[in-house]
PDB file of N, CA and C in Angstrom:
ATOM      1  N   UNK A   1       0.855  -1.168   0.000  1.00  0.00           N
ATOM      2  CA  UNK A   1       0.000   0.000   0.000  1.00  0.00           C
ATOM      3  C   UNK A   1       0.900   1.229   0.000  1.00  0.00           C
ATOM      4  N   UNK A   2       0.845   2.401  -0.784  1.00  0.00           N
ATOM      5  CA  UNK A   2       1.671   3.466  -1.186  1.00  0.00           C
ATOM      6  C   UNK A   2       1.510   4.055   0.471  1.00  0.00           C
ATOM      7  N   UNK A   3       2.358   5.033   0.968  1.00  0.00           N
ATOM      8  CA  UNK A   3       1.513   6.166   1.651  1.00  0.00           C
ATOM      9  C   UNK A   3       0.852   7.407   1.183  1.00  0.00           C
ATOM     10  N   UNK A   4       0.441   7.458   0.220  1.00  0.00           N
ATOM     11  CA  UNK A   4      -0.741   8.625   0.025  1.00  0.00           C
ATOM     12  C   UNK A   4      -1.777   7.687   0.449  1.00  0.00           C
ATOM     13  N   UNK A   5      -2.133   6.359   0.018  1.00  0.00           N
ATOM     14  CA  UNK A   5      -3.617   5.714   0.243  1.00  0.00           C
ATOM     15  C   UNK A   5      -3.508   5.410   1.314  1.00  0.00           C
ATOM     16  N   UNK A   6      -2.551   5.197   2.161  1.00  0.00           N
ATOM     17  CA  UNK A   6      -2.380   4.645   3.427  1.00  0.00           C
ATOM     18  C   UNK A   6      -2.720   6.282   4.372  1.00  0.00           C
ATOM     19  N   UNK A   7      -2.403   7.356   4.241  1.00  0.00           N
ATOM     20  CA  UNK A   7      -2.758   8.393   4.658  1.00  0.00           C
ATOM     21  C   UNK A   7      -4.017   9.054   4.440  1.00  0.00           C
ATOM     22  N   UNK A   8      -4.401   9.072   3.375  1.00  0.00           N
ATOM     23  CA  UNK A   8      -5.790   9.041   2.561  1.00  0.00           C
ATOM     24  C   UNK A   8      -7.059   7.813   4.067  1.00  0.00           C
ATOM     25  N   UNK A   9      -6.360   6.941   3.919  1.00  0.00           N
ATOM     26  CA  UNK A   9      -6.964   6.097   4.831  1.00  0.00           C
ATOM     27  C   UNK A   9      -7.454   6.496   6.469  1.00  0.00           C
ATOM     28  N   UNK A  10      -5.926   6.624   6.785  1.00  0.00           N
ATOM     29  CA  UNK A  10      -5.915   7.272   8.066  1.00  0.00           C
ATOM     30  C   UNK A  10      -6.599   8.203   8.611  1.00  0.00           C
ATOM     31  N   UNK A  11      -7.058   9.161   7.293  1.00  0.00           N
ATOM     32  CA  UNK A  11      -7.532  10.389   7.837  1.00  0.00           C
ATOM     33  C   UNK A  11      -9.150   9.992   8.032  1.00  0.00           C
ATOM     34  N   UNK A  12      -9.402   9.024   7.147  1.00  0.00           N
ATOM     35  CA  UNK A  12     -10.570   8.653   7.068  1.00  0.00           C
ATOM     36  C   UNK A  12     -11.063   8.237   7.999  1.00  0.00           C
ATOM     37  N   UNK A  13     -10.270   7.338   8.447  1.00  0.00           N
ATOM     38  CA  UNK A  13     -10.634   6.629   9.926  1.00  0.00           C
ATOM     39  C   UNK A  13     -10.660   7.757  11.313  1.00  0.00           C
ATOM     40  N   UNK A  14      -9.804   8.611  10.763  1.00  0.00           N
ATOM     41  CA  UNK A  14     -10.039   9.538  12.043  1.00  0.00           C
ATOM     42  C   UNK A  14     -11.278  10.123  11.977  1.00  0.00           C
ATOM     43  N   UNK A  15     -11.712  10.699  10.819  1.00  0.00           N
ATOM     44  CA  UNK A  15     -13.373  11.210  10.751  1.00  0.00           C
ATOM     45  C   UNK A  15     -13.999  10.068  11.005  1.00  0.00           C
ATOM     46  N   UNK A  16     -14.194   9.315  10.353  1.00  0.00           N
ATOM     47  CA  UNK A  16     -15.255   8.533  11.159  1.00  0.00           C
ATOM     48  C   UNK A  16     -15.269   8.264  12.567  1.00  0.00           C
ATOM     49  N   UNK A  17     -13.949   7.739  13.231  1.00  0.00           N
ATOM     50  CA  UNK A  17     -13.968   7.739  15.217  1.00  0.00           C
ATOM     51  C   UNK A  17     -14.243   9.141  15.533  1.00  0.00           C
ATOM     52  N   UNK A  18     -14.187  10.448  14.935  1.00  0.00           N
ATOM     53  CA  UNK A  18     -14.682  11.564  15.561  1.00  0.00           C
ATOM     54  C   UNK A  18     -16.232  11.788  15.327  1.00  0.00           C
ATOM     55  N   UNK A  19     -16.711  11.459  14.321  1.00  0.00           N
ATOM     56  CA  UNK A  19     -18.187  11.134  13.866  1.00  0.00           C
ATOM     57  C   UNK A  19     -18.849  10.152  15.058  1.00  0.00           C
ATOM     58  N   UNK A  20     -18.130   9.396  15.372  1.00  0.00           N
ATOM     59  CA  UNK A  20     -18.853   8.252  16.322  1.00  0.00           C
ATOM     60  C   UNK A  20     -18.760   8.896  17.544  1.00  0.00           C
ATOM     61  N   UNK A  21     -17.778   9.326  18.121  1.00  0.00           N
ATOM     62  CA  UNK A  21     -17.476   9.929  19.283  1.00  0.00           C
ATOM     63  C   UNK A  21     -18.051  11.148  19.512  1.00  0.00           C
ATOM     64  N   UNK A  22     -18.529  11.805  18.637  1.00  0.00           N
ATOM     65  CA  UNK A  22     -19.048  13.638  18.930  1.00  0.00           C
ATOM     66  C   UNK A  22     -20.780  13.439  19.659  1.00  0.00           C
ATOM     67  N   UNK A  23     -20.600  14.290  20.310  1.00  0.00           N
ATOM     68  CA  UNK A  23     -21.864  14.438  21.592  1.00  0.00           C
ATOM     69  C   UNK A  23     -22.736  15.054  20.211  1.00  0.00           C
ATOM     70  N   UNK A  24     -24.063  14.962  20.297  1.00  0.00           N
ATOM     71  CA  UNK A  24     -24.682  15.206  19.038  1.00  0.00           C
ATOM     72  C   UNK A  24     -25.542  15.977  19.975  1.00  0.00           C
ATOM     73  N   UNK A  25     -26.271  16.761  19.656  1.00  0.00           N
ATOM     74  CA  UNK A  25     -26.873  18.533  19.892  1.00  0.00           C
ATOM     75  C   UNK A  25     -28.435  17.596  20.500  1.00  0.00           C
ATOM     76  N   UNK A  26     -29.042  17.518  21.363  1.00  0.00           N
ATOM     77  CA  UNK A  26     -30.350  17.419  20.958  1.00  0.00           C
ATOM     78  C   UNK A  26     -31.650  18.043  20.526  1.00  0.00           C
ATOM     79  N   UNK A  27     -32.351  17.085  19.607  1.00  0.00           N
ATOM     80  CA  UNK A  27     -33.123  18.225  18.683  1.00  0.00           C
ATOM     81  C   UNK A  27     -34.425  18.519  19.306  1.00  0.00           C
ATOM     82  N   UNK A  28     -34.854  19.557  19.055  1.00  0.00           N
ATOM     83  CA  UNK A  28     -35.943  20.251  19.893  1.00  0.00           C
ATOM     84  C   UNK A  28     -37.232  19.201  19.131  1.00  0.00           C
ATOM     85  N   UNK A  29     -38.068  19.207  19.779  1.00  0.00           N
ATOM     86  CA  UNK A  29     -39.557  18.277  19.216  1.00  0.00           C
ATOM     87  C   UNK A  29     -40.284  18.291  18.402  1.00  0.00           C
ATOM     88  N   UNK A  30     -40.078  19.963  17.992  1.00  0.00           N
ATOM     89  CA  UNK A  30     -40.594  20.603  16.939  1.00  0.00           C
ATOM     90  C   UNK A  30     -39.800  20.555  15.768  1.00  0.00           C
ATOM     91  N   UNK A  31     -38.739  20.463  15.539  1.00  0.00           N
ATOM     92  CA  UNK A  31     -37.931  20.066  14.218  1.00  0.00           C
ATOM     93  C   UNK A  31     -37.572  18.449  14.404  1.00  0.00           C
ATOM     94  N   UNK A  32     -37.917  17.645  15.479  1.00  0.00           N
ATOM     95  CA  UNK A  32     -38.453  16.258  15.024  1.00  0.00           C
ATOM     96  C   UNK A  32     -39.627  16.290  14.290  1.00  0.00           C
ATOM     97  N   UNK A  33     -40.767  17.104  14.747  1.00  0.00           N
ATOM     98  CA  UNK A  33     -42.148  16.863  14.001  1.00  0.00           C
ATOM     99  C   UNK A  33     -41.794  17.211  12.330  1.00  0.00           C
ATOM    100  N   UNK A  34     -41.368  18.100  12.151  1.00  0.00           N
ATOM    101  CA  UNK A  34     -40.880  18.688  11.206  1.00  0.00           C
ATOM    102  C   UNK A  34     -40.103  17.762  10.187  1.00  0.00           C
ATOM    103  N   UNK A  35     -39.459  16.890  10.785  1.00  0.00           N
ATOM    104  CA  UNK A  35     -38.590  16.015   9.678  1.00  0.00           C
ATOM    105  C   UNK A  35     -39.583  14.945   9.969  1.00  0.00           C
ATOM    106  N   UNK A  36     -40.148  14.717  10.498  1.00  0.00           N
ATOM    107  CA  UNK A  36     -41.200  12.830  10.425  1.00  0.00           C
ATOM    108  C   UNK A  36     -42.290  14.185   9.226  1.00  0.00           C
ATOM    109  N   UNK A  37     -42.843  14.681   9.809  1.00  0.00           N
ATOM    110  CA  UNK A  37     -43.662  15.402   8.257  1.00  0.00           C
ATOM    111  C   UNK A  37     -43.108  15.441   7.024  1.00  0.00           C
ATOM    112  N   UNK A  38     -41.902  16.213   6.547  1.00  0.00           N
ATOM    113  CA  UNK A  38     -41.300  16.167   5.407  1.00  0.00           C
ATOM    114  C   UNK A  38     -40.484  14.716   5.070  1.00  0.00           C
ATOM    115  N   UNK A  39     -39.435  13.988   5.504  1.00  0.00           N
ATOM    116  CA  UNK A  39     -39.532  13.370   5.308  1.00  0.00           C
ATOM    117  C   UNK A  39     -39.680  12.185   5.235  1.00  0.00           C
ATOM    118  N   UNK A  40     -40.294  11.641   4.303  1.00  0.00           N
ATOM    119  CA  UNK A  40     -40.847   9.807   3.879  1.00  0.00           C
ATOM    120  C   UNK A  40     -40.233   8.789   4.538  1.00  0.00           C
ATOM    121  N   UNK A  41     -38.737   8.807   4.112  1.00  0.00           N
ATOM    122  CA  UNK A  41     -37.999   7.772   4.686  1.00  0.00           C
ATOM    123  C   UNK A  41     -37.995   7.688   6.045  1.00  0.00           C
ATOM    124  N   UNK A  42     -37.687   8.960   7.205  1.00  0.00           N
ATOM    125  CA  UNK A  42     -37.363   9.439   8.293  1.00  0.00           C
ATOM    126  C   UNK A  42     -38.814   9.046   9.052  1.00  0.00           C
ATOM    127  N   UNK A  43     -39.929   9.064   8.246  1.00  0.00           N
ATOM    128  CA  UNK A  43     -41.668   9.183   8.854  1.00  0.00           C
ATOM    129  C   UNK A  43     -41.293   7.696   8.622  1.00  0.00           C
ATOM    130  N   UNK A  44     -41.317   7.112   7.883  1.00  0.00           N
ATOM    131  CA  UNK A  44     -41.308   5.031   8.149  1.00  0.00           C
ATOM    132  C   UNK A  44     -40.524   4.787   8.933  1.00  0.00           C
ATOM    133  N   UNK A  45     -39.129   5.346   9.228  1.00  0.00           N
ATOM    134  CA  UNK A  45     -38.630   4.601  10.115  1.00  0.00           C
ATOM    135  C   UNK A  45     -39.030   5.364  11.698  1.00  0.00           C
ATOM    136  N   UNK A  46     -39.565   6.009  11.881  1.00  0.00           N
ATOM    137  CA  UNK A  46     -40.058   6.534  12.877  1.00  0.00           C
ATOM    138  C   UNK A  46     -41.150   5.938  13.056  1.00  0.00           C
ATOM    139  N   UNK A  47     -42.128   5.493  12.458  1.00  0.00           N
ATOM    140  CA  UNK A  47     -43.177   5.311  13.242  1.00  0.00           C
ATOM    141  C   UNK A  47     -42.793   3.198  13.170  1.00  0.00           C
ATOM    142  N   UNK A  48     -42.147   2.587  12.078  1.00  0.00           N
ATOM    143  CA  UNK A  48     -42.017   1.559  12.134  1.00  0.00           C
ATOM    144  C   UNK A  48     -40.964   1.050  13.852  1.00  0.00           C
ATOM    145  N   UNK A  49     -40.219   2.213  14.112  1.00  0.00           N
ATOM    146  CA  UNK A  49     -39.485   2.067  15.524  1.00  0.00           C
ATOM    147  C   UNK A  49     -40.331   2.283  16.728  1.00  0.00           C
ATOM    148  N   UNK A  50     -41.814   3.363  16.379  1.00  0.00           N
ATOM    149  CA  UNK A  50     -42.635   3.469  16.785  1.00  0.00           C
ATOM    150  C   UNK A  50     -43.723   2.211  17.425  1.00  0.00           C
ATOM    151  N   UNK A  51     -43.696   1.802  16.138  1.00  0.00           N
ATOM    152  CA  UNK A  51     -44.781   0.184  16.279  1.00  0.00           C
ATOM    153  C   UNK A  51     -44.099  -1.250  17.410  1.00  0.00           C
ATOM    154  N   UNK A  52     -42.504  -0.877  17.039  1.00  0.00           N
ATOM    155  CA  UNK A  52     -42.365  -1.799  17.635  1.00  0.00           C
ATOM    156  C   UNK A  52     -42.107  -1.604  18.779  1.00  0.00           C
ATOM    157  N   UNK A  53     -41.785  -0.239  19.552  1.00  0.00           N
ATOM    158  CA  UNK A  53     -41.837   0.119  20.617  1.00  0.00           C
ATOM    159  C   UNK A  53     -42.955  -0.393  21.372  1.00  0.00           C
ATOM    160  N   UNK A  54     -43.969   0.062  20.829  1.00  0.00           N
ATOM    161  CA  UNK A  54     -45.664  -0.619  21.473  1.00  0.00           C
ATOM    162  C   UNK A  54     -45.759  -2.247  21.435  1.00  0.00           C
ATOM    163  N   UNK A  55     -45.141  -2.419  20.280  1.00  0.00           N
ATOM    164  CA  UNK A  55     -45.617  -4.466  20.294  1.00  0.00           C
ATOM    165  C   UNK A  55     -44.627  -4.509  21.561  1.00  0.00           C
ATOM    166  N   UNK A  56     -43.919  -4.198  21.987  1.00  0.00           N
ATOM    167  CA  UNK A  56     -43.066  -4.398  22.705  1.00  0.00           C
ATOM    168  C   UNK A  56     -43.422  -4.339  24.438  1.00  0.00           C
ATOM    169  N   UNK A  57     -43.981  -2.904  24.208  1.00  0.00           N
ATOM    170  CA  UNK A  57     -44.686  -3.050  25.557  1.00  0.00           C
ATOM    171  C   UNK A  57     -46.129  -3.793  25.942  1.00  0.00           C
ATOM    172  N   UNK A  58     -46.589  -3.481  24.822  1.00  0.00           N
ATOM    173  CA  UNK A  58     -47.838  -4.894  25.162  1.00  0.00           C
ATOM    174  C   UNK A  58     -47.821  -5.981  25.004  1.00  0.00           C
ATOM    175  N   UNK A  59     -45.987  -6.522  24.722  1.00  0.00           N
ATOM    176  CA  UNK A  59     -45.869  -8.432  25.156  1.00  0.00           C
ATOM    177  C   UNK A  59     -45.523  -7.881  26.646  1.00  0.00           C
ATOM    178  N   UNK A  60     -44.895  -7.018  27.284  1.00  0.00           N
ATOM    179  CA  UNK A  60     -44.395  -7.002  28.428  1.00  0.00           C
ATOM    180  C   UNK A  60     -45.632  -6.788  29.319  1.00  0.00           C
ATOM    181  N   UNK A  61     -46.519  -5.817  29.452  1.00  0.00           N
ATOM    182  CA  UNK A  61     -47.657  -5.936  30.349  1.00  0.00           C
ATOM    183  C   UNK A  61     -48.515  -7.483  29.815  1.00  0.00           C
ATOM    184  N   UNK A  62     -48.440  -8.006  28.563  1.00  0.00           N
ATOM    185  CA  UNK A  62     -49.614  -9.370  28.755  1.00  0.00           C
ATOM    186  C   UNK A  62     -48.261 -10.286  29.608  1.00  0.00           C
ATOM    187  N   UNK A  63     -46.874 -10.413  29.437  1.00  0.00           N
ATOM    188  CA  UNK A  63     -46.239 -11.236  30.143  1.00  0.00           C
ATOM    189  C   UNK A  63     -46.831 -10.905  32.044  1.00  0.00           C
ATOM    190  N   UNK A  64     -46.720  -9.812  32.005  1.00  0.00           N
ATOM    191  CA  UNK A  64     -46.846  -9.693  33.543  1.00  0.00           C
ATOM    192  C   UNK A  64     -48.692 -10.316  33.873  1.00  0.00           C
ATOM    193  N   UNK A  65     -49.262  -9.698  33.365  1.00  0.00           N
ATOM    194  CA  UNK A  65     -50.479 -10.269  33.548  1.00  0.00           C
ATOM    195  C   UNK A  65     -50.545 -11.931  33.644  1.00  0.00           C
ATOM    196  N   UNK A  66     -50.117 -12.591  32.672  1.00  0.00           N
ATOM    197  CA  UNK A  66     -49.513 -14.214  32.648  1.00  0.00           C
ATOM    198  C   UNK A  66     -49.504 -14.364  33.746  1.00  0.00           C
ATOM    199  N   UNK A  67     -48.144 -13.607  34.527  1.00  0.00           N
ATOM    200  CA  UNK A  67     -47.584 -14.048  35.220  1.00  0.00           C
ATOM    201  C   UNK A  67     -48.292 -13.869  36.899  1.00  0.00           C
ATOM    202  N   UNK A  68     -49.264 -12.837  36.596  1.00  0.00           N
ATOM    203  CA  UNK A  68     -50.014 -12.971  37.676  1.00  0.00           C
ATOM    204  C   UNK A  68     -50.896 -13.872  38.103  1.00  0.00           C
ATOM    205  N   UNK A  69     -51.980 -14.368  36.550  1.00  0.00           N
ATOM    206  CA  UNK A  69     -52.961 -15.137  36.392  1.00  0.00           C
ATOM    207  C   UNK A  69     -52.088 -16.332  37.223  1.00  0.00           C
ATOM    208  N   UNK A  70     -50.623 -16.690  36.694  1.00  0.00           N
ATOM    209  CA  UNK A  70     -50.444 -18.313  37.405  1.00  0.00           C
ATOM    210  C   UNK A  70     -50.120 -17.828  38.539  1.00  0.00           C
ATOM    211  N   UNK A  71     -49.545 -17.018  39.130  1.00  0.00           N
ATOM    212  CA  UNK A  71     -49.526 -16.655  40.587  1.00  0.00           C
ATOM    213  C   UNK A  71     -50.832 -16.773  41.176  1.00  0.00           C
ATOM    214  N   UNK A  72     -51.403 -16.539  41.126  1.00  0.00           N
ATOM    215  CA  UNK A  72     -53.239 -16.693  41.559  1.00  0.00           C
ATOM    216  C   UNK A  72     -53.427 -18.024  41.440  1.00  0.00           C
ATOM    217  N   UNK A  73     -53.403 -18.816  39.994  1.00  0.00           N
ATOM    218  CA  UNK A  73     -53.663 -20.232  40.248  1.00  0.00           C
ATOM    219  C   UNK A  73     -52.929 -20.960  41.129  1.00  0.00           C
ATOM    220  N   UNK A  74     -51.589 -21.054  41.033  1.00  0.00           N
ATOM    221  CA  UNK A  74     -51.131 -21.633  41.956  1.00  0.00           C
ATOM    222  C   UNK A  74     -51.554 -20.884  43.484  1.00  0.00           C
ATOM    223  N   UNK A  75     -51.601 -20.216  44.084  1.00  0.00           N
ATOM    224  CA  UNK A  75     -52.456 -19.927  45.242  1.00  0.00           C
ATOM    225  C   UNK A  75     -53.802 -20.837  45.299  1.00  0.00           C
ATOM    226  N   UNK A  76     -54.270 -21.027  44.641  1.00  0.00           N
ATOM    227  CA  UNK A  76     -55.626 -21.512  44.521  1.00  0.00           C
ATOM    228  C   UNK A  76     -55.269 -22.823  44.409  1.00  0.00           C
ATOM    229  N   UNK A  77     -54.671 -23.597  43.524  1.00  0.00           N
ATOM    230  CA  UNK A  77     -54.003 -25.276  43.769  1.00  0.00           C
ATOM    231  C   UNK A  77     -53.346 -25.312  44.912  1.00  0.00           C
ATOM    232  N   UNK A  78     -52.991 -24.366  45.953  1.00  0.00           N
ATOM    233  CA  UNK A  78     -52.557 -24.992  47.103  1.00  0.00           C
ATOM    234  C   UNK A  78     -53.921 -24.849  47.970  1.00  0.00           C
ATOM    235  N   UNK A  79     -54.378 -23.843  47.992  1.00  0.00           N
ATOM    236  CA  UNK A  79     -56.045 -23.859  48.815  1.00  0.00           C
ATOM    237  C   UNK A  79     -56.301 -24.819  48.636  1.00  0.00           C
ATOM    238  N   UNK A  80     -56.971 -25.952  47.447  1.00  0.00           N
ATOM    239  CA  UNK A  80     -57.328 -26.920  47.559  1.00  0.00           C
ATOM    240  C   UNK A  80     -56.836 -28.202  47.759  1.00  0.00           C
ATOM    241  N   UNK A  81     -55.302 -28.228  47.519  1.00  0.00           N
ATOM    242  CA  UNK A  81     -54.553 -29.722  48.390  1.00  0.00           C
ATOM    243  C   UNK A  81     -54.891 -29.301  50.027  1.00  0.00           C
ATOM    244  N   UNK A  82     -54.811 -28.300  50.115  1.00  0.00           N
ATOM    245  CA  UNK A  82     -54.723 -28.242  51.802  1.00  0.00           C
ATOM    246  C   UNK A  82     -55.667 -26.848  52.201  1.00  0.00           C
ATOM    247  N   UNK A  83     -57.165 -27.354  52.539  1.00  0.00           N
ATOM    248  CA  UNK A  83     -57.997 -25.994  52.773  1.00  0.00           C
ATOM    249  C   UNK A  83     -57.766 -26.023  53.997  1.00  0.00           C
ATOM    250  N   UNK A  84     -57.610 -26.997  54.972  1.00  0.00           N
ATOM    251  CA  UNK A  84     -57.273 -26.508  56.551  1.00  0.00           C
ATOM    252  C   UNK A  84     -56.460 -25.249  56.575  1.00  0.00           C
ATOM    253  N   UNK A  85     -55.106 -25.626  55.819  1.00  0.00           N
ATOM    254  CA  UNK A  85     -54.071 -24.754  56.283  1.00  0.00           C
ATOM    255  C   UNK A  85     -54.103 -23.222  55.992  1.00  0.00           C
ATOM    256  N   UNK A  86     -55.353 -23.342  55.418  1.00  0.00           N
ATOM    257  CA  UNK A  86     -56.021 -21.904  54.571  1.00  0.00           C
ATOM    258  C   UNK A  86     -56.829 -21.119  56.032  1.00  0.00           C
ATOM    259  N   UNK A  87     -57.620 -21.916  56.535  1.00  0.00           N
ATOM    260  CA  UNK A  87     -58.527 -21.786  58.021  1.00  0.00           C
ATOM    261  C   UNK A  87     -57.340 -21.283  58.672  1.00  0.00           C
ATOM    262  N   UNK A  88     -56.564 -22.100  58.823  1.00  0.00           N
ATOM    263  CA  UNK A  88     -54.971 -21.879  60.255  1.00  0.00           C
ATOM    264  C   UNK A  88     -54.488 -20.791  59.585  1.00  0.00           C
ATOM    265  N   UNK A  89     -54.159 -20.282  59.189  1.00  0.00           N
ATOM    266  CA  UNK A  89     -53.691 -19.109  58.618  1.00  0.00           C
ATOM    267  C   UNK A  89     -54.262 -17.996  59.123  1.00  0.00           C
ATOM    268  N   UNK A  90     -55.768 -17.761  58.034  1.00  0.00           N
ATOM    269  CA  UNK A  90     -56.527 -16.966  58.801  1.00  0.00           C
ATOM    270  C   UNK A  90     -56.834 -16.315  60.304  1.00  0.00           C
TER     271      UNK A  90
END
């Protein structure tokens, strides 16, 4: 490899690790609305990151719900191997 392409290279790589590394500004809500309105590409992947945000949280609340329903049953399969110990408790 010559060094012009090998320098050519180098520099490249340095923009990009400074590209990766730079603290990026955050954008006010209103020039988010502004780019999901204008543009197309930016509006699909926004609302498609959107969608799955939600499928996401409504497997997590039906998991918890699951997980309550068998918490309850099993409470209830032990009531009935043993209803005394349900009385003694009380």
């Amino acid at each position: 490899m010559n060094s012009s392409l090998r320098t050519r290279l180098r520099d490249h790589l340095a923009r990009i690790a400074r590209a990766l590394t730079r603290t990026h500004r955050p954008v006010s809500p209103l020039d988010e609305l502004v780019r999901i309105e204008t543009d197309p590409a930016y509006r699909a992947l926004f609302f498609a990151q959107l969608d799955a945000a939600l499928d996401d949280r409504h497997a997590a609340e039906q998991s918890a719900v699951v997980e309550e329903i068998e918490a309850a049953a099993e409470r209830l399969r032990a009531l009935i191997r043993s209803p005394g110990d349900h009385e003694r408790a009380a």
